[in-house]
PDB file of N, CA and C in Angstrom:
ATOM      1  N   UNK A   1       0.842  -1.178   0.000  1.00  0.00           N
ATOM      2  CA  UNK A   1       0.000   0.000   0.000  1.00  0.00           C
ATOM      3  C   UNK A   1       0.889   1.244   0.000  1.00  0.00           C
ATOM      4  N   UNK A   2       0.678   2.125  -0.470  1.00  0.00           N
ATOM      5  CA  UNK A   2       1.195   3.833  -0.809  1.00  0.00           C
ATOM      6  C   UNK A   2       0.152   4.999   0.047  1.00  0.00           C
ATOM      7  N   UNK A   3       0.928   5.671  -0.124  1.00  0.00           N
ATOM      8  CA  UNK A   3       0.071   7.033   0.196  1.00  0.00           C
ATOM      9  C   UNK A   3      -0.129   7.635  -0.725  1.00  0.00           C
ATOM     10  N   UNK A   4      -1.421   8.023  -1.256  1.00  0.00           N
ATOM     11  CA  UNK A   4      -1.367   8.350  -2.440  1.00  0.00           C
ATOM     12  C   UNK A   4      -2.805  10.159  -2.299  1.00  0.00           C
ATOM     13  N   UNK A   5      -2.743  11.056  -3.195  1.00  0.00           N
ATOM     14  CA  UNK A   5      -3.284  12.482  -3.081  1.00  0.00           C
ATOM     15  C   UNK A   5      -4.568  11.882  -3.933  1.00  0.00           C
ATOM     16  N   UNK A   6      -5.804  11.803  -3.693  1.00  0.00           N
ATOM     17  CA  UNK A   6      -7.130  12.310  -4.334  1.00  0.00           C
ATOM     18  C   UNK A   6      -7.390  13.232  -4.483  1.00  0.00           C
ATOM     19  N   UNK A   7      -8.773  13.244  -5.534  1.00  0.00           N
ATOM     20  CA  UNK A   7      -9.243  14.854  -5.344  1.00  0.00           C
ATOM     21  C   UNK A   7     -10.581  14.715  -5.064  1.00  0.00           C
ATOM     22  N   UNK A   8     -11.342  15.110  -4.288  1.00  0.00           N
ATOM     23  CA  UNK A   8     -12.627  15.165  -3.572  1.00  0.00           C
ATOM     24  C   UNK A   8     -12.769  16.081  -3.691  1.00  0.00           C
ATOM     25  N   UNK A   9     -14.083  16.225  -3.010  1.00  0.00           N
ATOM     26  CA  UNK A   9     -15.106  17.733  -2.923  1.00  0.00           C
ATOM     27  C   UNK A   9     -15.349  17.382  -1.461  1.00  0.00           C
ATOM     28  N   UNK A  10     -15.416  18.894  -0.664  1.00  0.00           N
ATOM     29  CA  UNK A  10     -15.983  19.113   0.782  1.00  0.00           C
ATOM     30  C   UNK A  10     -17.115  18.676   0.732  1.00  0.00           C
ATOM     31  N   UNK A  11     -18.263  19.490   2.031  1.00  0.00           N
ATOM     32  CA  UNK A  11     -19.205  19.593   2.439  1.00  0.00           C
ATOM     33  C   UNK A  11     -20.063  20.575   1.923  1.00  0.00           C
ATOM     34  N   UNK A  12     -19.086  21.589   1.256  1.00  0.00           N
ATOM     35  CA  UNK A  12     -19.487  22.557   0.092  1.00  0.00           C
ATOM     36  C   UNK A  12     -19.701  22.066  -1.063  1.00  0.00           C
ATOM     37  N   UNK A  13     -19.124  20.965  -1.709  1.00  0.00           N
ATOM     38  CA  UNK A  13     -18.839  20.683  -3.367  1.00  0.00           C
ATOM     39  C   UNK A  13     -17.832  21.496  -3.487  1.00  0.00           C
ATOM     40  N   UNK A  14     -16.661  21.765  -2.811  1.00  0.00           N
ATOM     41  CA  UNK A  14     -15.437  22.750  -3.174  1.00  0.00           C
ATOM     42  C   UNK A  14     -14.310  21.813  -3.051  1.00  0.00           C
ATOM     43  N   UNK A  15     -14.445  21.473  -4.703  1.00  0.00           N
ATOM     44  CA  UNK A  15     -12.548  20.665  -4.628  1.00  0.00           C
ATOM     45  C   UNK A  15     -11.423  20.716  -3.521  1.00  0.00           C
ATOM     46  N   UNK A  16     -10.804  19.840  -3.528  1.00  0.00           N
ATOM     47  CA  UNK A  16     -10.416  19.953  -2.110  1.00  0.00           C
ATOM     48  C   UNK A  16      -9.205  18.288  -2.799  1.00  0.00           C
ATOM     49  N   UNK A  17      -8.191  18.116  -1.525  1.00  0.00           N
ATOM     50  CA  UNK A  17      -7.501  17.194  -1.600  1.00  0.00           C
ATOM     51  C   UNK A  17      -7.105  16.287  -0.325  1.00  0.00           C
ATOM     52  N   UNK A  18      -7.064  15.221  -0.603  1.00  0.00           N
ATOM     53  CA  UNK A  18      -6.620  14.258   0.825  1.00  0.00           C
ATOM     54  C   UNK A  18      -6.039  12.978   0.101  1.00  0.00           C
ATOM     55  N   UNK A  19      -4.829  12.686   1.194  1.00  0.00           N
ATOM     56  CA  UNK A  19      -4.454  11.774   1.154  1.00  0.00           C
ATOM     57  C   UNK A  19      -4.915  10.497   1.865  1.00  0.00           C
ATOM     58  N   UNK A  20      -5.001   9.178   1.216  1.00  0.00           N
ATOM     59  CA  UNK A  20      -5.444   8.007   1.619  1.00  0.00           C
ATOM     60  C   UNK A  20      -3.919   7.019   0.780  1.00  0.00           C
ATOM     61  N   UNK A  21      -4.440   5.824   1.790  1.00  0.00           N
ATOM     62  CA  UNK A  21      -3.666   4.398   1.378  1.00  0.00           C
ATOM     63  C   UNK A  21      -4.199   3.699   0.071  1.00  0.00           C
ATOM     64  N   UNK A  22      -3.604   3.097  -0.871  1.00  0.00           N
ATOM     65  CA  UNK A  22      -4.046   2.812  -2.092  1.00  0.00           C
ATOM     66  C   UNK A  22      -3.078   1.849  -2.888  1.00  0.00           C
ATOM     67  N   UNK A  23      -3.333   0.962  -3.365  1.00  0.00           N
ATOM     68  CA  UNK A  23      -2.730   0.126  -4.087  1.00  0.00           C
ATOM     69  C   UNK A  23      -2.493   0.488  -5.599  1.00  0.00           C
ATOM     70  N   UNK A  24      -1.307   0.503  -5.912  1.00  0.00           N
ATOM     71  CA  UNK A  24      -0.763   1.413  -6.724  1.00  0.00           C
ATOM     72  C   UNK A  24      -0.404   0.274  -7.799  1.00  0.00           C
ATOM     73  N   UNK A  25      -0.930   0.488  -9.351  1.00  0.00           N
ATOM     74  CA  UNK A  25      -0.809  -0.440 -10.371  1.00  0.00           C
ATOM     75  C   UNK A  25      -0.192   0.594 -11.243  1.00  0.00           C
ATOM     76  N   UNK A  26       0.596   0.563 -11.918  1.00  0.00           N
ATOM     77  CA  UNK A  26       0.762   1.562 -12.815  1.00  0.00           C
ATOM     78  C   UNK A  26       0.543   2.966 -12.426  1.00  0.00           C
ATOM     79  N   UNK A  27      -0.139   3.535 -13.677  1.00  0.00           N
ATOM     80  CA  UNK A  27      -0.505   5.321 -13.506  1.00  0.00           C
ATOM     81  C   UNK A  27      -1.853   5.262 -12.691  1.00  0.00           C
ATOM     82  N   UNK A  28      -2.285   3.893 -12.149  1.00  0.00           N
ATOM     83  CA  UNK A  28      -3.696   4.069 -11.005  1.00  0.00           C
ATOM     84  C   UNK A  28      -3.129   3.426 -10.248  1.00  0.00           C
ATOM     85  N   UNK A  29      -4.717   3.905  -9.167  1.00  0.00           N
ATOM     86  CA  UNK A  29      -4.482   3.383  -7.090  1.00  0.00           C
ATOM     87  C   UNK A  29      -5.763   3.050  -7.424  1.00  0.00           C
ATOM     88  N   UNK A  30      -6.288   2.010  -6.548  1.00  0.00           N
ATOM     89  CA  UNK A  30      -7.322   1.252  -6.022  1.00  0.00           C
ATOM     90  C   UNK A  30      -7.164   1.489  -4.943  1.00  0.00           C
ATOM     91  N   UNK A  31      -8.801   1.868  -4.052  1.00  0.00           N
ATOM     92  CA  UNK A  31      -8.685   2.313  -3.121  1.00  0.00           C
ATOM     93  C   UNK A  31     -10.159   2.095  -2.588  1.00  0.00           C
ATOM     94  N   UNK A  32     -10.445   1.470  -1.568  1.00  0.00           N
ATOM     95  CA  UNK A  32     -12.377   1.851  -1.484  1.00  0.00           C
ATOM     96  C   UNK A  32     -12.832   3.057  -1.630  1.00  0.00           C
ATOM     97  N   UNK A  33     -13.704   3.237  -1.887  1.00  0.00           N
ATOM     98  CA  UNK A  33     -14.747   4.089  -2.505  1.00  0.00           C
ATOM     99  C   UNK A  33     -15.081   4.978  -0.972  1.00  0.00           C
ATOM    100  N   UNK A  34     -14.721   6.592  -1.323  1.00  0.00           N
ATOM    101  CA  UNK A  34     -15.408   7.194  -0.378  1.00  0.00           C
ATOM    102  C   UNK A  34     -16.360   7.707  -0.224  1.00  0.00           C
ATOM    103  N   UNK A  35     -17.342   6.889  -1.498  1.00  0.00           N
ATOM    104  CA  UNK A  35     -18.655   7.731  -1.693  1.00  0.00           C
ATOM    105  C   UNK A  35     -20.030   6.679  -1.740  1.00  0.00           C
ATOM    106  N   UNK A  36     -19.480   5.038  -1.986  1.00  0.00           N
ATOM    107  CA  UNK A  36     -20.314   4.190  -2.174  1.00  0.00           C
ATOM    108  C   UNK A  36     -19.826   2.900  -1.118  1.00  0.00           C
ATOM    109  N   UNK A  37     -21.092   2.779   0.187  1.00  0.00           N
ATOM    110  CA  UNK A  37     -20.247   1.535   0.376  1.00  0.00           C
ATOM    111  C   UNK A  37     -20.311   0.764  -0.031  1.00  0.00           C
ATOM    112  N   UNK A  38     -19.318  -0.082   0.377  1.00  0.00           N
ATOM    113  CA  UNK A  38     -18.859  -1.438  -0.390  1.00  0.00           C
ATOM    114  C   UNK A  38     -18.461  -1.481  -1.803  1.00  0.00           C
ATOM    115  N   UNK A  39     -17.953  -0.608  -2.026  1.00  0.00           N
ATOM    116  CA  UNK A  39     -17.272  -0.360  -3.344  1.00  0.00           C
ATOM    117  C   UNK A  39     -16.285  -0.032  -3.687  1.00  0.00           C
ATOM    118  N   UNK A  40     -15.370   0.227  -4.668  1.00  0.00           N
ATOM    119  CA  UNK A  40     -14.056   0.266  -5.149  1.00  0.00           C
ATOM    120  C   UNK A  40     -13.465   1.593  -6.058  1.00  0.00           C
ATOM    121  N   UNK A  41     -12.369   1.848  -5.730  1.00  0.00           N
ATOM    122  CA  UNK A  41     -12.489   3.299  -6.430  1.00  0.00           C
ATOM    123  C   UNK A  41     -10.668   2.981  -7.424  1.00  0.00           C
ATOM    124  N   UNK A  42     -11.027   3.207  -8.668  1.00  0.00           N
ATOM    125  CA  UNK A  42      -9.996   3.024  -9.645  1.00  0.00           C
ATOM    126  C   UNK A  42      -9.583   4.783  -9.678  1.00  0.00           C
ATOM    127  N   UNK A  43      -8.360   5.007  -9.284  1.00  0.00           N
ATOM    128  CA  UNK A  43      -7.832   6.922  -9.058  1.00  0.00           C
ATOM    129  C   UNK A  43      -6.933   6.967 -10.259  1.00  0.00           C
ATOM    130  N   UNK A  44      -6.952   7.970 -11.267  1.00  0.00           N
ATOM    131  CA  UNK A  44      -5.557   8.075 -11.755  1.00  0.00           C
ATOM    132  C   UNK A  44      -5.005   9.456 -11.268  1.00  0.00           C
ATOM    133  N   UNK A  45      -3.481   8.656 -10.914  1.00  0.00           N
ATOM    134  CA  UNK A  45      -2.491   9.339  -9.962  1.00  0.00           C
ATOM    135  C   UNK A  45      -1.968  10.664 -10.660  1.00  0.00           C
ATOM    136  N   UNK A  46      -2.230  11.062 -11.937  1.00  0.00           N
ATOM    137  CA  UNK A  46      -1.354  11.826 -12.331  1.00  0.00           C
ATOM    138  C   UNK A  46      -2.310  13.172 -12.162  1.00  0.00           C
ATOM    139  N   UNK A  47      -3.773  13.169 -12.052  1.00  0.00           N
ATOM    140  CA  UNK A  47      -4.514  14.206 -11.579  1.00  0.00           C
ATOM    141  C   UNK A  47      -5.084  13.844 -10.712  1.00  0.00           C
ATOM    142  N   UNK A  48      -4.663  12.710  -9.596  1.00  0.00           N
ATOM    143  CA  UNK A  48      -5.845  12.483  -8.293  1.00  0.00           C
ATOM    144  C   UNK A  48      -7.421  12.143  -8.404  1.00  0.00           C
ATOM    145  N   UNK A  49      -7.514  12.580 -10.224  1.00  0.00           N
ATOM    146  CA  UNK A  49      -9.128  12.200 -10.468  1.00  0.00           C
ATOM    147  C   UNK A  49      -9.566  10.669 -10.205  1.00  0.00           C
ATOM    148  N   UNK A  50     -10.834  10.483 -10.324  1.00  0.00           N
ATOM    149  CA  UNK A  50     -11.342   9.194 -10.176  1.00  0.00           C
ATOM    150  C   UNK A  50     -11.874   8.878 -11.983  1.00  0.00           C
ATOM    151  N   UNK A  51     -11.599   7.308 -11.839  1.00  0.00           N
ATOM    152  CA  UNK A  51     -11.585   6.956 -13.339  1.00  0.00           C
ATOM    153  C   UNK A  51     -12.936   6.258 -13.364  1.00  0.00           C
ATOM    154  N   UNK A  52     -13.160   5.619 -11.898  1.00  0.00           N
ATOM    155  CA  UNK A  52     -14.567   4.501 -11.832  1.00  0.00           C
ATOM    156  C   UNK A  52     -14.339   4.753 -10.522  1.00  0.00           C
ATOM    157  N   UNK A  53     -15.732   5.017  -9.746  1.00  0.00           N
ATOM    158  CA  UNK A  53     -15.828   5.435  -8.308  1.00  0.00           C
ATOM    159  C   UNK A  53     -16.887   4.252  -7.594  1.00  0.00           C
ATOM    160  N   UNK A  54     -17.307   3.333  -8.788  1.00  0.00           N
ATOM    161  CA  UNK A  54     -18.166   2.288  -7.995  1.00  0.00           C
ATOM    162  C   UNK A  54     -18.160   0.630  -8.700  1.00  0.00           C
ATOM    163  N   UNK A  55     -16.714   0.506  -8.588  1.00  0.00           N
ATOM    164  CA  UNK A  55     -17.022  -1.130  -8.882  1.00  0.00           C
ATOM    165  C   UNK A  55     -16.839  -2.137  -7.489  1.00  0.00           C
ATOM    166  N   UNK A  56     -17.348  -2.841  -7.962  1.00  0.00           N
ATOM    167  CA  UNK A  56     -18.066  -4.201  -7.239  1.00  0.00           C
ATOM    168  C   UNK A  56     -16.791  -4.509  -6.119  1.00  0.00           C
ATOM    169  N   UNK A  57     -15.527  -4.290  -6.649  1.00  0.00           N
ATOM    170  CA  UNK A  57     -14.804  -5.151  -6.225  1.00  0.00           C
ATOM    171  C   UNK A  57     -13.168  -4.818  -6.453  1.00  0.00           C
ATOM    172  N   UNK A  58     -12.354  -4.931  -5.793  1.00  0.00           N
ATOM    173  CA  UNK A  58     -10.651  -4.309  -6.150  1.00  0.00           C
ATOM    174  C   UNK A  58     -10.141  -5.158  -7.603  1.00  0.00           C
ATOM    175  N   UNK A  59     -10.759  -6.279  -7.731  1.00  0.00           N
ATOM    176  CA  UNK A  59     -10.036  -7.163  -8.747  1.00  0.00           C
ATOM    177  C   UNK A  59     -10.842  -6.973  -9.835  1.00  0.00           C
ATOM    178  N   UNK A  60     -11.662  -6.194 -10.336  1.00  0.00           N
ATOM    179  CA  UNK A  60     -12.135  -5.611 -10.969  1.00  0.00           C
ATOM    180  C   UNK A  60     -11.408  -4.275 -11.770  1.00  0.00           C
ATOM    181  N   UNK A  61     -11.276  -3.929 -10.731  1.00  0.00           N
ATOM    182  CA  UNK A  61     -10.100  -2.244 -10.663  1.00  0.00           C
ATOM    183  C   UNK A  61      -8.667  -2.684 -11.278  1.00  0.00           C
ATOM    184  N   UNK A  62      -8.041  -4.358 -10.233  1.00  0.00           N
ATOM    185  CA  UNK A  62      -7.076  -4.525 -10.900  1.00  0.00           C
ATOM    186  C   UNK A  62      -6.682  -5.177 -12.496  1.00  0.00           C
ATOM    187  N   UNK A  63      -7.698  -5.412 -12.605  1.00  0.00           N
ATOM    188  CA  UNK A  63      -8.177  -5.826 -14.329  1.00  0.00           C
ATOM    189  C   UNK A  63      -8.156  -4.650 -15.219  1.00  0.00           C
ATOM    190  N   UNK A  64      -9.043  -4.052 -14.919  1.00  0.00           N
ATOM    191  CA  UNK A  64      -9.676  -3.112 -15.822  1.00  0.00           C
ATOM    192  C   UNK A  64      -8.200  -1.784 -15.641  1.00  0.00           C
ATOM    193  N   UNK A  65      -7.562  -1.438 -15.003  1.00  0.00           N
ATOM    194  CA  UNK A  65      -6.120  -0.828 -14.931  1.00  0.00           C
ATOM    195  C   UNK A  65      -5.433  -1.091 -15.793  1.00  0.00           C
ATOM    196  N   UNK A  66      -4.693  -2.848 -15.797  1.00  0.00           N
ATOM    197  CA  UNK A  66      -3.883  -3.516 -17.110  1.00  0.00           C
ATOM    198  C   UNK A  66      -4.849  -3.077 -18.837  1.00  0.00           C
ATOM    199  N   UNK A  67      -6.168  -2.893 -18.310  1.00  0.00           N
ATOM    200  CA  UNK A  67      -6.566  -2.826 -19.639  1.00  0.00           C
ATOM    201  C   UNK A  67      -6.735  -1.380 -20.198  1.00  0.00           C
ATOM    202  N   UNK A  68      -6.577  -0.509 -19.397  1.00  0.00           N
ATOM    203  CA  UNK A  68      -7.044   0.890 -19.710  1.00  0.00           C
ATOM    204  C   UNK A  68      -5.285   1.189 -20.023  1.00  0.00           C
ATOM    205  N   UNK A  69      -4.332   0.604 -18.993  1.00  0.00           N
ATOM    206  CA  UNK A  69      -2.728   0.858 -19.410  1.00  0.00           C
ATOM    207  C   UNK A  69      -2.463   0.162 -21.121  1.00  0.00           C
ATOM    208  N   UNK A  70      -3.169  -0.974 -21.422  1.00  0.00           N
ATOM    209  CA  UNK A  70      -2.881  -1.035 -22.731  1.00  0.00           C
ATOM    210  C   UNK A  70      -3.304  -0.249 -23.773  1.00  0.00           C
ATOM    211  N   UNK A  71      -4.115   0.615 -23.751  1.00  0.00           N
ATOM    212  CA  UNK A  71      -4.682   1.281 -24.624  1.00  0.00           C
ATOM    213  C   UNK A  71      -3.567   2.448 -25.064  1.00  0.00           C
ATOM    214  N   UNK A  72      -4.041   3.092 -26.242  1.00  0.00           N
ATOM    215  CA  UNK A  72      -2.823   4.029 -27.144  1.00  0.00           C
ATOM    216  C   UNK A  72      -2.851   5.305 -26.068  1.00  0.00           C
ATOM    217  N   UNK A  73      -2.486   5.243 -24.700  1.00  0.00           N
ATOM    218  CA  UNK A  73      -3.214   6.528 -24.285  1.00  0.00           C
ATOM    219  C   UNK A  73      -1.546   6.603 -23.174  1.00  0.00           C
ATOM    220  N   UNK A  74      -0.980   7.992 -23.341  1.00  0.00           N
ATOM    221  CA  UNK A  74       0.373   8.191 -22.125  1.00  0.00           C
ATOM    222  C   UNK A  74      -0.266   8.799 -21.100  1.00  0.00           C
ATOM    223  N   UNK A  75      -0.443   7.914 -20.049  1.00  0.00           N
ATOM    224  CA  UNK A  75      -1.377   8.392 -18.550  1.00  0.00           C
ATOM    225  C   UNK A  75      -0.361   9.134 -17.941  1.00  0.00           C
ATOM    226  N   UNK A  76       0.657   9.171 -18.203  1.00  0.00           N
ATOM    227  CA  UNK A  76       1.388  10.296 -17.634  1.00  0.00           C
ATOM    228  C   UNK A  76       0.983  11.704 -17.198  1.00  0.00           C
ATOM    229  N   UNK A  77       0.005  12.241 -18.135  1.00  0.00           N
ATOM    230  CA  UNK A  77      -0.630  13.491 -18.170  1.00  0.00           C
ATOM    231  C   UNK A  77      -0.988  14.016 -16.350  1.00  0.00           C
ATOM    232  N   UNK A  78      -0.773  15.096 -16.048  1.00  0.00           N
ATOM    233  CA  UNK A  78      -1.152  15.909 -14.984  1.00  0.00           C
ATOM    234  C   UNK A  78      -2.112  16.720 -15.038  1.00  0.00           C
ATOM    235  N   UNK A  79      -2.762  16.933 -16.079  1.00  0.00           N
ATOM    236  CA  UNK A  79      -4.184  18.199 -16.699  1.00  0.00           C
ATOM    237  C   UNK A  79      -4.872  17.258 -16.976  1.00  0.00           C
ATOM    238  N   UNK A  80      -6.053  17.499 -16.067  1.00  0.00           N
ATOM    239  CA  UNK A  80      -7.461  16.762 -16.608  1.00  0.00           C
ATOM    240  C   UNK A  80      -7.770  17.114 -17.852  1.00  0.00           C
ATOM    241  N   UNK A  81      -7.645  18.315 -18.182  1.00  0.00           N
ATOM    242  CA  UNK A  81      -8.214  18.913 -19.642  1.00  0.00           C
ATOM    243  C   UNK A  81      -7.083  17.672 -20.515  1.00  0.00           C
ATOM    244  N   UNK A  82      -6.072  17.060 -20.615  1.00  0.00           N
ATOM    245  CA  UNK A  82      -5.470  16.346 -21.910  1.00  0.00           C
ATOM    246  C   UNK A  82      -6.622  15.427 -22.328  1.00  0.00           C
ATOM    247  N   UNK A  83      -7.493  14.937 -21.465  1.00  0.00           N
ATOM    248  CA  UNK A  83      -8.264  13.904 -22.272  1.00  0.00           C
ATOM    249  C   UNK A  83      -9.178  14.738 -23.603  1.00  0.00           C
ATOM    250  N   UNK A  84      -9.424  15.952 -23.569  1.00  0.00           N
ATOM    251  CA  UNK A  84     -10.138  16.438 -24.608  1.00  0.00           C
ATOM    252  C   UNK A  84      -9.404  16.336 -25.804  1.00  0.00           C
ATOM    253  N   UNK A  85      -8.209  15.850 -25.995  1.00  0.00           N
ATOM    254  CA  UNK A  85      -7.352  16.039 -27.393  1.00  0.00           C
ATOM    255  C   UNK A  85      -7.042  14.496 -27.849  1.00  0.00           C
ATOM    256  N   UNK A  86      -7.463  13.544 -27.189  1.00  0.00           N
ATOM    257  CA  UNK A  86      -7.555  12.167 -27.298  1.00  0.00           C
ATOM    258  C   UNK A  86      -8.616  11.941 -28.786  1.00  0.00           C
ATOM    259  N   UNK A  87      -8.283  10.825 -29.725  1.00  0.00           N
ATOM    260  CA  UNK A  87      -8.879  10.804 -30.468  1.00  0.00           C
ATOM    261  C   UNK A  87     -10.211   9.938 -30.260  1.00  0.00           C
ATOM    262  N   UNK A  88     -11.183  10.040 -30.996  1.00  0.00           N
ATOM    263  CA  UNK A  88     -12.813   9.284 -30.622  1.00  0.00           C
ATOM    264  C   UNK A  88     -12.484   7.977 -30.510  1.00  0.00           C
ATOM    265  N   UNK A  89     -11.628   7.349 -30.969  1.00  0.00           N
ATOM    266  CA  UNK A  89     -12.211   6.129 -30.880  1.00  0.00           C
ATOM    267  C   UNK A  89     -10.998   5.139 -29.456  1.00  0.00           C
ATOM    268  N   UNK A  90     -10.279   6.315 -29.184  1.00  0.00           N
ATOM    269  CA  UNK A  90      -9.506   6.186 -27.722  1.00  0.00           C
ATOM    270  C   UNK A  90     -10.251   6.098 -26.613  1.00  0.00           C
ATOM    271  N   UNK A  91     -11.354   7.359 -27.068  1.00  0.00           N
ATOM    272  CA  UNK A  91     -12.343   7.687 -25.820  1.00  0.00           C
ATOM    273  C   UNK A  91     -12.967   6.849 -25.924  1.00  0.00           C
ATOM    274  N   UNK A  92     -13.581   6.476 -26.579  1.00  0.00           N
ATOM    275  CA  UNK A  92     -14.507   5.209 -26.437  1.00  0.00           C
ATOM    276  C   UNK A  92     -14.041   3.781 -26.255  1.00  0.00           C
ATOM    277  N   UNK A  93     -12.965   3.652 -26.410  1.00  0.00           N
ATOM    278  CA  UNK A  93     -12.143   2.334 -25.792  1.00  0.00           C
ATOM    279  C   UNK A  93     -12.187   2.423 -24.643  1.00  0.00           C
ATOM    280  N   UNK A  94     -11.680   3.346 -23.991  1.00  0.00           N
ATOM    281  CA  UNK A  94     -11.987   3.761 -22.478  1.00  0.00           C
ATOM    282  C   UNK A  94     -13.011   4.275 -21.516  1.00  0.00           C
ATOM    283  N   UNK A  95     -14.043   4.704 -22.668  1.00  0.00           N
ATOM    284  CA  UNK A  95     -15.098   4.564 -21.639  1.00  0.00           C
ATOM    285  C   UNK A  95     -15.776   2.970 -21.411  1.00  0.00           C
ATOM    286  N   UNK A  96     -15.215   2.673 -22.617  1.00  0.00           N
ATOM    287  CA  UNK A  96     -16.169   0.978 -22.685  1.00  0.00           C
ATOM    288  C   UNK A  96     -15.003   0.210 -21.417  1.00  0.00           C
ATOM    289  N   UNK A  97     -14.115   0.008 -21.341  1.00  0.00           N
ATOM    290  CA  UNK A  97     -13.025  -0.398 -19.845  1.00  0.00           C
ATOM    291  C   UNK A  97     -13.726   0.228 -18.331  1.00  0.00           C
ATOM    292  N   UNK A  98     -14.179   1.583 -18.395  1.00  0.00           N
ATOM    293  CA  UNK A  98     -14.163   2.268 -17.369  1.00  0.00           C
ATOM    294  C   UNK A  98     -15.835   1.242 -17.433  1.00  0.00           C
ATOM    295  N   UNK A  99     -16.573   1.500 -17.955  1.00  0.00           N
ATOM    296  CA  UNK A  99     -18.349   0.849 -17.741  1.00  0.00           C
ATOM    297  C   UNK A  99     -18.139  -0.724 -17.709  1.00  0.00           C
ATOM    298  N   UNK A 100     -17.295  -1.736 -17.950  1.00  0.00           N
ATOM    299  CA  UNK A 100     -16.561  -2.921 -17.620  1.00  0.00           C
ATOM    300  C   UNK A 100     -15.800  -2.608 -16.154  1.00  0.00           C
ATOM    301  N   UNK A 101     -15.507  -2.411 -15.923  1.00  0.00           N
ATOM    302  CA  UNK A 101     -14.724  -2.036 -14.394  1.00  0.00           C
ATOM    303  C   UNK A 101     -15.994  -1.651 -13.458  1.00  0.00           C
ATOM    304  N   UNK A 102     -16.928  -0.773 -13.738  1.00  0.00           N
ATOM    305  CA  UNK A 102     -18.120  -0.480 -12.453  1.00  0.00           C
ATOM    306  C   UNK A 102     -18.740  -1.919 -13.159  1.00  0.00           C
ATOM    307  N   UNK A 103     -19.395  -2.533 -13.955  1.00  0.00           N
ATOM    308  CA  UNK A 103     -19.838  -3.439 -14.182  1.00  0.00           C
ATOM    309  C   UNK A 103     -19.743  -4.855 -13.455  1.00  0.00           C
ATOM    310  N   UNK A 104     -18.335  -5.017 -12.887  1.00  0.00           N
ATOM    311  CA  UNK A 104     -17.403  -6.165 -12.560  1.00  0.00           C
ATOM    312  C   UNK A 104     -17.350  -7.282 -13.556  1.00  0.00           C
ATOM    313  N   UNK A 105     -17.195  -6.756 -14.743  1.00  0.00           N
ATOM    314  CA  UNK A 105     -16.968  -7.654 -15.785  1.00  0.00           C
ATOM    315  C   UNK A 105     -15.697  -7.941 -15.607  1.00  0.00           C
ATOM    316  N   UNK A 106     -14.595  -7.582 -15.016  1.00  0.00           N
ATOM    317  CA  UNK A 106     -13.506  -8.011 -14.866  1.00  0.00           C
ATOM    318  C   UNK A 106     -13.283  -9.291 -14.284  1.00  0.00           C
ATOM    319  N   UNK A 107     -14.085  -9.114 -12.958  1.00  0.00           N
ATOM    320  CA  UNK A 107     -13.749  -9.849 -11.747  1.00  0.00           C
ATOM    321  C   UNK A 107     -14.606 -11.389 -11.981  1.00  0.00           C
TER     322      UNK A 107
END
């Protein structure tokens, strides 16, 4: 486990940041879900965003990670805004991984 920075919203809805423990695969952390119980939260580390905030299960997360890392995509990125310059049919590879991952089609 790591220590790893999210990005949440307060009690306001005012972005905000905290650190939690997280199992670190690549450019993501798996981490439970701080918004659904009993659920699983896939983070990518390079903006703290959340990629899937409600799957079934961590081995789900750790599936669907190897599969979102194979795709033509450098998760390296630190700006949420880079995904807007991704080409259509990237995005849609990855949204179809990310709706497989809350799904637990992985697991």
């Amino acid at each position: 486990m790591s220590e790893i920075t999210i990005r949440t919203k307060d009690k306001h809805g005012d972005h905000c940041s905290e650190v939690i423990e997280a199992e670190v695969i690549g450019p993501f952390a798996i981490h439970e879900s701080r918004n659904h119980e009993d659920c699983w939260t896939l983070t990518h580390l390079g903006t703290g965003y959340t990629v899937v905030s409600d799957a079934p299960n961590a081995l789900s997360c750790r599936i669907g990670a190897k599969h979102l890392m194979a795709l033509k995509i450098d998760w390296s990125f630190t700006d949420p805004g880079a995904v807007k310059s991704w080409d259509a049919d990237v995005t849609e590879a990855m949204h179809g991984v990310r709706k497989a991952i809350a799904c637990g089609e992985f697991a």
